[in-house]
Structure formats: C-alpha cells, structure tokens
Protein backbone atom coordinates (compact mmCIF):
# COMPACT_ATOMS: atom_id res chain seq x y z
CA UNK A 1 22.04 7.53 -12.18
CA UNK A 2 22.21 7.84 -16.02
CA UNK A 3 19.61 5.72 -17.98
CA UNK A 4 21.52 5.51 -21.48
CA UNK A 5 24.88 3.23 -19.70
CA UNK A 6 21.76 0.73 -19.11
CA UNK A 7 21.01 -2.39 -21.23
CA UNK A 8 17.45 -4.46 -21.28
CA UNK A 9 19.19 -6.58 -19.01
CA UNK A 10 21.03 -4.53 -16.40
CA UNK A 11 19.49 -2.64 -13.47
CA UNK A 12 19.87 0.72 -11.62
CA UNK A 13 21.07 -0.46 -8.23
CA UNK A 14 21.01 2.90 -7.33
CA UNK A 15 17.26 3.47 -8.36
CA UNK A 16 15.96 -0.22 -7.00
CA UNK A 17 17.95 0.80 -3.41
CA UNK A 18 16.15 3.82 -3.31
CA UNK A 19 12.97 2.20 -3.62
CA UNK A 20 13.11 -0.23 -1.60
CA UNK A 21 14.84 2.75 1.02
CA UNK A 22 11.38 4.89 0.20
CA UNK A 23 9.08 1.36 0.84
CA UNK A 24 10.64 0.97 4.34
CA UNK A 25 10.18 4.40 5.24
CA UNK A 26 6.10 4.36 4.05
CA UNK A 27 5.52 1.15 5.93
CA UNK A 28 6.72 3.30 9.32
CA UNK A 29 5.53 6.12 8.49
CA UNK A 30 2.13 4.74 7.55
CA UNK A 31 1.47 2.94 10.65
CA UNK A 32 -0.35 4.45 13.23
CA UNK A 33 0.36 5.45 16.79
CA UNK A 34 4.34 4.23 15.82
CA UNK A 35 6.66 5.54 17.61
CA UNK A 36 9.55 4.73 15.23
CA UNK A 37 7.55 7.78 12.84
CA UNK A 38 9.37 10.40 14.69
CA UNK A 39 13.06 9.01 13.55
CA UNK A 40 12.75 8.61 9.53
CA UNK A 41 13.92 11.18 7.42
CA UNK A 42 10.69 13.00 6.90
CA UNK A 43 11.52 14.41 10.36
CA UNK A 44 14.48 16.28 8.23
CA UNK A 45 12.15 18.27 6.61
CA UNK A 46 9.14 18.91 4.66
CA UNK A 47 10.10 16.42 1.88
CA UNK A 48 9.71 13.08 3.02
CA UNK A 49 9.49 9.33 1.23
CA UNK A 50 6.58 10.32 -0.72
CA UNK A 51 8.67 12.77 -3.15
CA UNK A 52 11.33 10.35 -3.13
CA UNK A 53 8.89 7.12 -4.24
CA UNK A 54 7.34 9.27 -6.93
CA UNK A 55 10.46 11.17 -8.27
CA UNK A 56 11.83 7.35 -8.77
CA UNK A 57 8.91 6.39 -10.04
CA UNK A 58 9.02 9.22 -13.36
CA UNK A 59 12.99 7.85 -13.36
CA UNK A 60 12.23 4.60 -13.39
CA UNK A 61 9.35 5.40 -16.24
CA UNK A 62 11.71 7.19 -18.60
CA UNK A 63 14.00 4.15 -18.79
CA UNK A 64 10.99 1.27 -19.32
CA UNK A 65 9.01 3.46 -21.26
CA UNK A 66 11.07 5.87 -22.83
CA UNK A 67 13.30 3.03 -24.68
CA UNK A 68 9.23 2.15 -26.07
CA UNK A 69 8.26 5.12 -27.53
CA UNK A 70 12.22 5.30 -29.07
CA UNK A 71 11.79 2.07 -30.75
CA UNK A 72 8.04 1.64 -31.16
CA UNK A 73 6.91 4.68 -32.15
CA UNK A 74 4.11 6.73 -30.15
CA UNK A 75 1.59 4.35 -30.66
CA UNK A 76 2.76 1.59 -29.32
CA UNK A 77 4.28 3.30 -26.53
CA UNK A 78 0.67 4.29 -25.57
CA UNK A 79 -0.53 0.92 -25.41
CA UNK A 80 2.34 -0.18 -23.18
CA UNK A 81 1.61 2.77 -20.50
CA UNK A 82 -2.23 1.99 -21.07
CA UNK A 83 -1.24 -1.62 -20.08
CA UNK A 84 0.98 -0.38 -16.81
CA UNK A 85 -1.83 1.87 -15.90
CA UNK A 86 -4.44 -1.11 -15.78
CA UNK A 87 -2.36 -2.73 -13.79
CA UNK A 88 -1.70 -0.01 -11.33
CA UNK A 89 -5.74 0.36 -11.14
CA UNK A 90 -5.81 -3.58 -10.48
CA UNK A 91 -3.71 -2.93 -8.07
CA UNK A 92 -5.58 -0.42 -6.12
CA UNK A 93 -8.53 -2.50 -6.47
CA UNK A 94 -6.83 -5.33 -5.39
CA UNK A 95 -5.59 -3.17 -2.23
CA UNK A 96 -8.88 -1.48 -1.35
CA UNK A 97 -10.16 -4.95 -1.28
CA UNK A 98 -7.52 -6.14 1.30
CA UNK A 99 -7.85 -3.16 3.60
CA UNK A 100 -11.56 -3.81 3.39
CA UNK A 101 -10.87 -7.89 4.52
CA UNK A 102 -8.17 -6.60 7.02
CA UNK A 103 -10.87 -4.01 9.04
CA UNK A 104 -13.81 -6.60 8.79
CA UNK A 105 -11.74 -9.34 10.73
CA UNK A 106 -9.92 -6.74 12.88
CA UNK A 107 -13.56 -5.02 14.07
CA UNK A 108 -15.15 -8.67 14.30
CA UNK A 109 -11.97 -10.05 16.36
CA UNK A 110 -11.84 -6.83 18.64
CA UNK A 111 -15.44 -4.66 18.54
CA UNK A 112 -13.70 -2.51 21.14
CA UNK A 113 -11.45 -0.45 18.61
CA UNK A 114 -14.18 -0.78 16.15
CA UNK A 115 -14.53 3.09 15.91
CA UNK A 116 -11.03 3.71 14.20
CA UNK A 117 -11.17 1.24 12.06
CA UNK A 118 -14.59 1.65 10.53
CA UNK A 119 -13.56 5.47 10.33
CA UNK A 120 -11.11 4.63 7.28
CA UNK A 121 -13.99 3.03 5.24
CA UNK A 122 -16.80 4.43 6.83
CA UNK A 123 -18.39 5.91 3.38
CA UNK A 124 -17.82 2.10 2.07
CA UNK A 125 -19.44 0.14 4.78
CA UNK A 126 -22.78 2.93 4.87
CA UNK A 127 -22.82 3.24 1.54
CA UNK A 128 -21.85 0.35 -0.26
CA UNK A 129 -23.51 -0.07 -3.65
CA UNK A 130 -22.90 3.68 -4.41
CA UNK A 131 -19.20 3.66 -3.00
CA UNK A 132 -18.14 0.76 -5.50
CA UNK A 133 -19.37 2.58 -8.32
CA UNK A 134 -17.13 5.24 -6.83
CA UNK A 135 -14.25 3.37 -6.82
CA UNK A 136 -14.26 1.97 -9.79
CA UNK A 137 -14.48 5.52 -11.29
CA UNK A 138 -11.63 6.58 -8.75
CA UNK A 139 -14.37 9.49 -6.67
CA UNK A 140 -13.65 7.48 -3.84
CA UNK A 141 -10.13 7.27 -3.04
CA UNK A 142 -9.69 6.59 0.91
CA UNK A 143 -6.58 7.89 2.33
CA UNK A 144 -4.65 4.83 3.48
CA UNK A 145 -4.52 3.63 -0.29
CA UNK A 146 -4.37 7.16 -2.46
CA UNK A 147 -0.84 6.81 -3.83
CA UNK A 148 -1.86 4.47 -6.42
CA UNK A 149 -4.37 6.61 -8.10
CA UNK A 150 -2.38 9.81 -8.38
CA UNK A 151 0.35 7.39 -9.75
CA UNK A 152 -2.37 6.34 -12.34
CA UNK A 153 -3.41 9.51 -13.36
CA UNK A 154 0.00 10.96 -14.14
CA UNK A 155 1.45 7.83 -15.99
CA UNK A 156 -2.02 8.99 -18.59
CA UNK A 157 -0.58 12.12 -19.31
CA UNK A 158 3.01 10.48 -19.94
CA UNK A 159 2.30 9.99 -23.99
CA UNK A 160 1.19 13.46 -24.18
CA UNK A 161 4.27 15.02 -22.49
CA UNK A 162 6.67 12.69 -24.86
CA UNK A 163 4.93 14.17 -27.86
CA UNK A 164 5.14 17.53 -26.71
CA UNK A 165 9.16 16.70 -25.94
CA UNK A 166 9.47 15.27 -30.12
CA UNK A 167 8.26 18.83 -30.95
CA UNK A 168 11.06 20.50 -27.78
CA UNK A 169 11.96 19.56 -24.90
CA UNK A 170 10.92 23.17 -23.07
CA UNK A 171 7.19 22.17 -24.63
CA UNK A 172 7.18 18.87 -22.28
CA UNK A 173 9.18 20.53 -19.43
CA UNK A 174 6.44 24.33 -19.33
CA UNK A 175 3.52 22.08 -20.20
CA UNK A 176 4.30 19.77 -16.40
CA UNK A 177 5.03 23.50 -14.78
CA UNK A 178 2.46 25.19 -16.33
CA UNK A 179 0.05 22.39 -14.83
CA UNK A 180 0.98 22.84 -11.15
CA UNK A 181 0.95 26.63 -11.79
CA UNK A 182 -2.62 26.47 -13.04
CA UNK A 183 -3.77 23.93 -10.11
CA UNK A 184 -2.77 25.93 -7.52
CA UNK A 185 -3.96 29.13 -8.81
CA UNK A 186 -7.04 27.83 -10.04
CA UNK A 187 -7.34 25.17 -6.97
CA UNK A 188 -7.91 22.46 -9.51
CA UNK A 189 -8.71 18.75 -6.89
CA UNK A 190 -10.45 15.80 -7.52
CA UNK A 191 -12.79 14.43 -5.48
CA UNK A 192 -11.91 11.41 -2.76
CA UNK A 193 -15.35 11.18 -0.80
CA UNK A 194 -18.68 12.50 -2.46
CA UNK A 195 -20.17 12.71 0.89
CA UNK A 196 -17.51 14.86 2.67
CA UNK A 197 -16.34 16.45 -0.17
CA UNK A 198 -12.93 15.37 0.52
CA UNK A 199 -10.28 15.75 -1.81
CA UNK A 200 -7.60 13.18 -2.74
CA UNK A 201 -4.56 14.16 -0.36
CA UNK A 202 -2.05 13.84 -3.09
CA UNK A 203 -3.12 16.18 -6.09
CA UNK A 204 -2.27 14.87 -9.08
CA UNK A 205 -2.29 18.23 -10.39
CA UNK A 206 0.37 19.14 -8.52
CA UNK A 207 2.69 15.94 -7.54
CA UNK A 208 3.20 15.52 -11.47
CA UNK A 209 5.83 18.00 -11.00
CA UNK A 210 7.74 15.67 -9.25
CA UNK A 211 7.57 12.78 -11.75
CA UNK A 212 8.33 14.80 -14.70
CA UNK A 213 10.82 16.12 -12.82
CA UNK A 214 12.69 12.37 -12.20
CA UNK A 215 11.60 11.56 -15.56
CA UNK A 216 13.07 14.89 -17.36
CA UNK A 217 16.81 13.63 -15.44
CA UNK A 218 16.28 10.22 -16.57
CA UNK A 219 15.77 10.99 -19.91
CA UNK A 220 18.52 13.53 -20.31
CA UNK A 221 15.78 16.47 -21.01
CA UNK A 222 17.37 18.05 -18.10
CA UNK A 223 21.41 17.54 -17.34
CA UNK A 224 22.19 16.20 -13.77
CA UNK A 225 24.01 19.04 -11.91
CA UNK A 226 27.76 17.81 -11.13
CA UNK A 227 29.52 18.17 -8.11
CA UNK A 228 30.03 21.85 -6.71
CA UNK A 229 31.14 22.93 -3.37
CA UNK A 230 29.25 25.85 -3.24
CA UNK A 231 26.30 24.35 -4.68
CA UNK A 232 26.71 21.25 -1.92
CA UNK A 233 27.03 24.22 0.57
CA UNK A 234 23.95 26.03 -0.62
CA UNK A 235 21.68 22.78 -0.76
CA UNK A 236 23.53 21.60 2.67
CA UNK A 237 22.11 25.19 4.48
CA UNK A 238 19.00 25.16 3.02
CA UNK A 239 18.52 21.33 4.33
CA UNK A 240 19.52 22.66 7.91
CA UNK A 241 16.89 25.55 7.96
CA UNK A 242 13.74 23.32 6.40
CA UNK A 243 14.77 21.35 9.61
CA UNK A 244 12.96 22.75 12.24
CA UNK A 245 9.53 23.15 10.17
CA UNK A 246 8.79 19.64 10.48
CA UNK A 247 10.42 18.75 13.55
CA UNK A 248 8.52 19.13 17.19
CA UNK A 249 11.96 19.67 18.75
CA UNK A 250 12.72 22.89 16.09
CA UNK A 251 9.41 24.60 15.98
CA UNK A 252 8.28 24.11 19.52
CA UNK A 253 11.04 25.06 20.60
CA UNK A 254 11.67 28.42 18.72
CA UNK A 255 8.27 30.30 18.29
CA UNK A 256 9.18 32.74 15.92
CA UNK A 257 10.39 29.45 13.42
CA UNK A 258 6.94 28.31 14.48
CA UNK A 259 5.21 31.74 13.42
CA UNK A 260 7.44 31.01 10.29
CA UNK A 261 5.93 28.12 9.75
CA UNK A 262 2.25 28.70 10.03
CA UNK A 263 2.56 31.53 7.95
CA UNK A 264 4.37 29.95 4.80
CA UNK A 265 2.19 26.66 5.25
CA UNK A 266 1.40 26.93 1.78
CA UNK A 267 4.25 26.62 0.37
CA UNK A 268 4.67 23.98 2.58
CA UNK A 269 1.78 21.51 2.14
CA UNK A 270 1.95 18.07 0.93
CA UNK A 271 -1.18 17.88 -0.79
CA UNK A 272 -0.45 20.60 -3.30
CA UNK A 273 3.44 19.98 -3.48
CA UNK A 274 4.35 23.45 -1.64
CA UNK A 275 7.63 25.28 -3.55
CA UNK A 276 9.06 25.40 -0.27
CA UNK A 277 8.81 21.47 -0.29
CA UNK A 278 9.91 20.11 -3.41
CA UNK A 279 13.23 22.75 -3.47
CA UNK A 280 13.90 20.77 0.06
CA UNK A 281 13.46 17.69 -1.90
CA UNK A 282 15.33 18.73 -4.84
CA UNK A 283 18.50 19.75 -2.18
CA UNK A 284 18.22 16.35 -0.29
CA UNK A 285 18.94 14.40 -3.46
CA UNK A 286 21.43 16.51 -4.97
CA UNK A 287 23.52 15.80 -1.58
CA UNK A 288 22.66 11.92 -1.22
CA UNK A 289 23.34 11.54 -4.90
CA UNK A 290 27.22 13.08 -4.48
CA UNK A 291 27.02 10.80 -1.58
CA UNK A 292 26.01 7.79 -3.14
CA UNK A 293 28.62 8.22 -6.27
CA UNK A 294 31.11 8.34 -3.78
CA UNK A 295 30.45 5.35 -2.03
CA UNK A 296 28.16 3.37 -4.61
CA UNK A 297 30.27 0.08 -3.68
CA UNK A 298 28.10 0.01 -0.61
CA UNK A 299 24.87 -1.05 -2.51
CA UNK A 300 26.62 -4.35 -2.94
CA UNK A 301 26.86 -5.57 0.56
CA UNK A 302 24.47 -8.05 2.08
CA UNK A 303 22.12 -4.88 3.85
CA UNK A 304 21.78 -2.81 0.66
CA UNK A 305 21.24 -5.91 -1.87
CA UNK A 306 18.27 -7.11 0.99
CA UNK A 307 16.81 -3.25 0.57
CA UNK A 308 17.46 -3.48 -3.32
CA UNK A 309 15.52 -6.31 -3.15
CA UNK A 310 12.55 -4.45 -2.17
CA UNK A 311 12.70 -2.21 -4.99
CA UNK A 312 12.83 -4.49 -7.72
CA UNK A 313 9.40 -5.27 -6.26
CA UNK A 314 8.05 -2.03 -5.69
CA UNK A 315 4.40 -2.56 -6.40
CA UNK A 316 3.63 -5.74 -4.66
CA UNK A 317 5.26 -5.03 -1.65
CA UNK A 318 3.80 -0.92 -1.37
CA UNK A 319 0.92 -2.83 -1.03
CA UNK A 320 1.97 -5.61 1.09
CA UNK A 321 3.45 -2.59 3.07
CA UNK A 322 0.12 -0.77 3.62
CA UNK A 323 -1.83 -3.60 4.88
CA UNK A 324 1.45 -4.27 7.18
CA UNK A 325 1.21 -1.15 8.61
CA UNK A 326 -2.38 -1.17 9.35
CA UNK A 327 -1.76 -4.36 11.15
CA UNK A 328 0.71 -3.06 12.77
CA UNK A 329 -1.42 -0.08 14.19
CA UNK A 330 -3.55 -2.51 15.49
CA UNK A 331 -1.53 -3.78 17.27
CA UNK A 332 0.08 -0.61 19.16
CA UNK A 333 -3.75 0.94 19.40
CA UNK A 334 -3.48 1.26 22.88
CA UNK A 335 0.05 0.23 24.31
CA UNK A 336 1.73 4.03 24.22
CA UNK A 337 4.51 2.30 23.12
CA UNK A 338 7.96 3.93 23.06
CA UNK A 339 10.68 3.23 20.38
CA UNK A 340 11.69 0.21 22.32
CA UNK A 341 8.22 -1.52 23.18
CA UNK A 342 7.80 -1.02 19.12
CA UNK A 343 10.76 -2.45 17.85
CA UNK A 344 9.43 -6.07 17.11
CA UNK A 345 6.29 -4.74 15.25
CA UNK A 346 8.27 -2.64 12.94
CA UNK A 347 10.81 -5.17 12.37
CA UNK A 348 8.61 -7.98 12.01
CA UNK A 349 7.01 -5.83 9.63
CA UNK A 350 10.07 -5.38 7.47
CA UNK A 351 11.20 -8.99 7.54
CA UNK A 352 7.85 -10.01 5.90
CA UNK A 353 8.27 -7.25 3.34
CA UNK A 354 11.80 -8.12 2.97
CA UNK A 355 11.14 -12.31 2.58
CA UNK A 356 8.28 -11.56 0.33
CA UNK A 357 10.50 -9.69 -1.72
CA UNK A 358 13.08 -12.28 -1.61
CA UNK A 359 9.81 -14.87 -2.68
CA UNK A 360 9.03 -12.37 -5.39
CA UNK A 361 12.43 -12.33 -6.83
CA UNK A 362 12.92 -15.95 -6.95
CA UNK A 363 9.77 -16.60 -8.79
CA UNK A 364 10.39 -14.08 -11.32
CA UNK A 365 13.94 -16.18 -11.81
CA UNK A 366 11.35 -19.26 -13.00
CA UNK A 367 13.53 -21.78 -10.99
CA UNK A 368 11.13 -24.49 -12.76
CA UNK A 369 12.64 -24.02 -16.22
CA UNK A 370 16.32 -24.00 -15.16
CA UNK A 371 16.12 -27.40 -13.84
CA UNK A 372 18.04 -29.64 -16.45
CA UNK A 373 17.19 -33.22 -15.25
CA UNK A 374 14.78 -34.55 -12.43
CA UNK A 375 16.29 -35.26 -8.99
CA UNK A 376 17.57 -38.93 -8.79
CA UNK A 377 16.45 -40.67 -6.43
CA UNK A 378 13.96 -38.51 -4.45
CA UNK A 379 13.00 -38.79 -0.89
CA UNK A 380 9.24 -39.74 -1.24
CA UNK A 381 8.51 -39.24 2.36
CA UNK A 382 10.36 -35.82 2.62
CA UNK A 383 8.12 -34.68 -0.71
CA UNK A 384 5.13 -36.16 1.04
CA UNK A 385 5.70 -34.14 4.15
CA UNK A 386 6.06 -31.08 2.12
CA UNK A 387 2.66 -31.36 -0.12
CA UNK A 388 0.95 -32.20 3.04
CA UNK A 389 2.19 -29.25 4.44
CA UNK A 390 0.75 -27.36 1.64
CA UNK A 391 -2.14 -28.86 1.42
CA UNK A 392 -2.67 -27.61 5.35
CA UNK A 393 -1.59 -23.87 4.85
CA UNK A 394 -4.07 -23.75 1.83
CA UNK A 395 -6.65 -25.09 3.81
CA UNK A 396 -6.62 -23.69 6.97
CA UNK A 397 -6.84 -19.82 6.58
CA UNK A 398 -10.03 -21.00 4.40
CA UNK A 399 -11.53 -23.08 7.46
CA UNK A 400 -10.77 -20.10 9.59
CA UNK A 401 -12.72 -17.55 8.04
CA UNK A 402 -15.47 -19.74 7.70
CA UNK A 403 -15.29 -20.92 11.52
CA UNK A 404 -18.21 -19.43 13.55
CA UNK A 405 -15.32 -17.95 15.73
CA UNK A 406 -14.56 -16.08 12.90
CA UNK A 407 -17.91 -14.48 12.10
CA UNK A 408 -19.73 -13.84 15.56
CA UNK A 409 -22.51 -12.06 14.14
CA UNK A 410 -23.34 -15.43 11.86
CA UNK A 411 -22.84 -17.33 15.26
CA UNK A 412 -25.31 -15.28 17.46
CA UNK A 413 -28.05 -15.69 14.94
CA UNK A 414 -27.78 -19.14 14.04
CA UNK A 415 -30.00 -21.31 16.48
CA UNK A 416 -29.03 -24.55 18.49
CA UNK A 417 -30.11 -27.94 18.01
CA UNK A 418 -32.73 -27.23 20.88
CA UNK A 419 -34.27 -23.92 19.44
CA UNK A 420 -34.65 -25.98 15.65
CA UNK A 421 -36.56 -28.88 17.34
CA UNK A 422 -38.37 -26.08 19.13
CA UNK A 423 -39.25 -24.02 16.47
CA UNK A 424 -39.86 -26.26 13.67
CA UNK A 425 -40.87 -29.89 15.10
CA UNK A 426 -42.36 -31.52 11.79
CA UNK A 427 -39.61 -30.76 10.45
CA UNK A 428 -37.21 -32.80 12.91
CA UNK A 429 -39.69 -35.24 12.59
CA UNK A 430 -39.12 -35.71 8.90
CA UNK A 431 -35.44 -35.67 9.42
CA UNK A 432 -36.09 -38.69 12.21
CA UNK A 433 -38.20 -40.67 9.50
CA UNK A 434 -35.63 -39.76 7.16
CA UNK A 435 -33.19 -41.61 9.00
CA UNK A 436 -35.17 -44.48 9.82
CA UNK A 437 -36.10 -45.69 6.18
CA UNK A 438 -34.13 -48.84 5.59
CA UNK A 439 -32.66 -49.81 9.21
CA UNK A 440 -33.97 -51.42 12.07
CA UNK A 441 -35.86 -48.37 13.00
CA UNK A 442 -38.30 -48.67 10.27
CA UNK A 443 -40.27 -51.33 12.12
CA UNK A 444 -40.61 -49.16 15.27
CA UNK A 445 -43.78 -47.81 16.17
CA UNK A 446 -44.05 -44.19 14.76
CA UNK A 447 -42.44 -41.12 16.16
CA UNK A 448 -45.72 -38.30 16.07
CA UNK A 449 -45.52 -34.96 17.58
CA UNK A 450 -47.89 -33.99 20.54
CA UNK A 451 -47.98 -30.60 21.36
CA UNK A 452 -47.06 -30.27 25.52
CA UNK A 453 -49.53 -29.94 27.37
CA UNK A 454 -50.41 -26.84 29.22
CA UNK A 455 -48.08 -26.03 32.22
CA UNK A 456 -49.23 -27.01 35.73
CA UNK A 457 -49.65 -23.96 38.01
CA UNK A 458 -47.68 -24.76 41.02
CA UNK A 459 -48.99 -22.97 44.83
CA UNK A 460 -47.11 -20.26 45.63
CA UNK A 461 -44.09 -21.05 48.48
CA UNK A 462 -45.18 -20.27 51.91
C-alpha cells in the first residue's frame, strides 16, 4: 500500500477493502449476546478490528492530509484537520443522539428488557442537563459510541507531529512513543462518566501509537518491511502463540497458558494498547499484506468491490453499524441463539450496511448532473406512483412516533372523552355552544349543566 503511486483521483483498494473488512467485523463484534462474536478474527488474538480500523485510519490520514500540509503549507493544513475533526465530533453527536432515540423506543416498545438498555445511558437519562454539558465537552463518552472521540483527539495532535517530522522524522516518530510511554507510566486517562469515574475504554494516550504508526508507513517516515521468509516465519509463530490468550478453547484448556495470561494482562489490555498487543497486530498485517500483494486481483471481484464499498464510506456506515448492532442485540436478548438461529440478524445487518453503502456511493457520483437531456416521453403514472411512494415513507415513520402506541406513557395519562366531560363540564359546554352558533341548533333551547343529584342509597340484598 504505497501512498505516493496515488493521484487525487485514484483510490487504495487495498486500504477501502480493509475498512470496510474492519466495519463488518465491529458491527459483529459490537452486538450483544451474538453468537457469530466467537468466529471473527479477534478470536486470533489480542489484536482485533479495532487496531486494524485505527491503523487505516492514520494511513488513510497521511494520504488526504499529508498531500495538504505538502502543498498548503502548515496552516492551511490545520484548518483542513480542524474541519475533519468537527465533523468527526458531529458525528458522535449525531450518534449519541441515535443510540439515545434507539433505547427510548426499544424500553417503551418492550419495558421488560428495560434494565440493559437504560444501563448504557443510565448517567444521561438521571442526569440529563449535566450529562449534555458533558458531552459536548467529551467527559461523558458512553462505551457503545467511544471510538469517535479517541479518533478526534488524535487527528488534534496530527499538525503538531507533522511539524515535529519538517524538523526529523525521529522527532515525530519519539514524540508518538514517548506519549504512550509517559501514559502508561504516569496512568494518564480521561474521564468517560463523572459519576463513576469511568475512564474512556480506548486511551487516546495510548491508541495514538497505532495511528502514527499507519500514518508513519503511509507517509514513507518508516519503510514497509519486504518480503522475508524468516521474518514471515517469525511473525507466523508469534501469531500461533498470541492464539490461545484470547481464545476460550486455548486458555481453558491449558492452565498454565491461562496463568500466562493473567499474569501478562497488562501488556495485554485493550484500553492502554498492551506491547504484547500491538506486536500481534503489527505480525498479523505484515502476513496479510504479503498475502494481499500476492493475490491483490481478488479485490476486484463482485465480494471484495461490495466490502470496498463499505470503506469508501467508513464514517457513515461505523455509525450506521453501531446502531445496527444494538438492534440487533435486541433482538437476540433472550433467544440463546447459536451461530445458526443468528445468521439472519447478522446478515440482515450487513446487507443494510452494505446497500447503504451502495446508496452512499451513488449519491456522491451526483447522478443529477450527468444527465444530458430530460427523458422523452415519461411515464406520468409510473413517476406518480413513485412520489407517492415517497411522500408515504416520509410520512409514516413521523405518524408513528407520534401515535399514542408509540408513547404509552403519553397514552396512560391523557384522559378519555368521558373523564374531560367529567372533569371539566363548562368547558364541554362551551365547546357544545361553540358548535351550535350558526346552525339549526342555535334555536334550541339551551344546554345548562346541573350538577347530579345525590346518589340514592339502595337496601341492602337479603
């Protein structure tokens, strides 16, 4: 994957396949109580799609950005990664926002599984003026959604590394390493829940490593290793013994590995980006990289160009993804489902993220403006079908939510017809007279209100 063969107008294929790869695995992964979690790749070790999203992401940076600061100076290549980062933080909003919607109408639709749902936002829903103030400064980052924000944070300190790499490369290189260094000596966290205390699960601190790391490749700062058998054979036995220390059927199964484990679990963690971790990742994609040059005339079949599709749309459909997968476990809350029983959620699942792609792609192509004359002789009836059919799918989710089906609380406090005549009879009363002014009923004798009498005690049944 070398950035300087690329043109303004010519992709990675590698790169966007990858992406899209890393976007399939998060949606399954992500999803709760899915089976389909033990059979991705992040059962092949510590490393899982995580690394490999955010290691593209720094790749993928050096190539948009990188070509910026080249021609535009520092400056203006600031601005631009100011402008990407207010987008990102829209976009976190914008998902926060959905996940909120998505657990309101889940809870109100099924109070039974209320409990897990609430959980994720529970800080939110008790605390509500205080947690948007939170959000908005990024102190409350719930878990489901915390990718975004460590993205944010490290695409800030992007400018600063490039200046430091106009000065040396090694300068931009030790500053990312001496970062992670001090974080986890000096245990260096930000702050995801003020009430809890809880700390975002991916440390920014730390997980810059990774992004540099993709970016430093991309950029040429560090030269892509070439093909050696006994460095294939040395990253190939290293993958085979991180194996068991993320796989059930390895550590349970061999309790010294499992001793192993628990004892080198820092080096291990995700949060902090353990050593032990990011080597494992650094092995895994020096073999599927040899692998892919060797047969890169896959990634233009029909399966890989559906997958690149994905990652040409990496944002909007990572968050399409996450509300997916909470949907999705919704849905298995309570089936025990097996690989089998889950196979249509996870693959309807991935067809929506794979048509919405598809959607994505053609309405970035502008079809509007390559249209070089009107259609002759349109079928009226055919468009007329289609608007109305528009018209309805705008419409109805709006009448739904707004339905008293939709909002039972709303429904159990609003009173009938009965209870209003009840409650507040000179007030029906005016809404009679109301409807008598200027018909026949106007000349009717007038409707008063007499208070019933009192009730008639009845003897008691012999």
């Amino acid at each position: 994957m070398k950035s300087d063969i690329l043109t303004p107008t010519t992709r990675n294929l590698q790169l966007d396949f990858f992406r899209g790869l890393a976007l399939m695995i998060i949606f399954i992964n992500h999803m709760p109580f899915n089976p389909w979690f033990a059979y991705t790749p992040s059962r092949l070790g510590p490393s899982d799609a995580a690394e490999t999203f955010v290691f593209l992401s720094g790749f993928a940076a050096a190539i948009a950005f990188g070509r910026t600061f080249k021609q535009a100076g520092i400056a203006l290549g600031s601005v631009r990664v100011l402008f990407r980062c207010s987008q990102i933080y829209l976009a976190h909003l914008v998902s926060f926002l959905l996940m909120s919607i998505l657990v309101i109408l889940v809870t109100s639709w099924d109070a039974t599984h209320a409990t897990w749902h609430l959980e994720k936002l529970k800080y939110f829903f008790d605390h509500t003026p205080q947690a948007l103030l939170a959000l908005a400064s990024l102190r409350y980052v719930p878990n489901f959604i915390d990718i975004l924000p460590m993205y944010l944070v490290i695409l800030l300190w992007l400018p600063m590394v490039w200046a430091l790499s106009r000065i040396h490369v090694m300068l931009a290189l030790g500053f990312s390493v001496s970062l992670y260094v001090a974080a986890r000596y000096f245990g260096w966290e930000l702050t995801a829940d003020p009430t809890t205390g809880r700390v975002w699960y991916f440390n920014p601190f730390c997980w810059q490593l990774v992004f540099f790391t993709g970016f430093a490749f991309s950029s040429g700062w560090l030269p892509i290793p070439p093909f050696r058998r006994s460095l294939m054979l040395l990253c190939l036995a290293y993958a085979i013994f991180c194996y068991p220390l993320e796989n059930a059927y390895g550590y349970d199964r061999l309790p010294w590995f499992a001793a192993f484990r628990e004892q080198w679990e820092p080096l291990l963690n995700k949060n902090h980006l353990g050593v032990l971790r990011y080597l494992h990742f650094l092995a895994m994609t020096y073999l599927l990289s040899h692998f892919m040059r060797k047969y890169s005339h896959w990634l233009t079949s029909k399966p890989a160009r559906e997958i690149i599709a994905l990652g040409q749309q990496s944002l909007p459909i990572f968050i399409l993804g996450i509300c997916l997968s909470f949907l999705g476990g919704v849905v298995l809350e309570g089936m025990h489902a097996d690989f089998i029983d889950s196979l249509w959620v996870n693959l309807a699942g991935l067809g929506l993220m794979l048509l919405s792609a598809r959607l994505l792609n053609w309405l970035d192509r502008k079809p509007w403006k390559n249209l070089t004359q009107p259609a002759v002789n349109p079928d009226w009836s055919k468009q007329f079908v289609l608007a109305s059919t528009l018209v309805i799918l705008t419409i109805a989710p709006l009448q739904l939510l707004q339905s008293p089906a939709a909002n039972p609380s709303l429904a159990a406090t609003t009173p009938t017809i009965a209870e209003t005549v009840v409650a507040e009879p000179d007030l029906a009363i005016v809404g009679l007279r109301d409807l008598a002014v200027g018909s026949e009923l106007s000349n009717t004798e007038q409707v008063t209100f007499t208070a019933p009498e009192a009730a008639i005690e009845l003897p008691e049944p012999l």
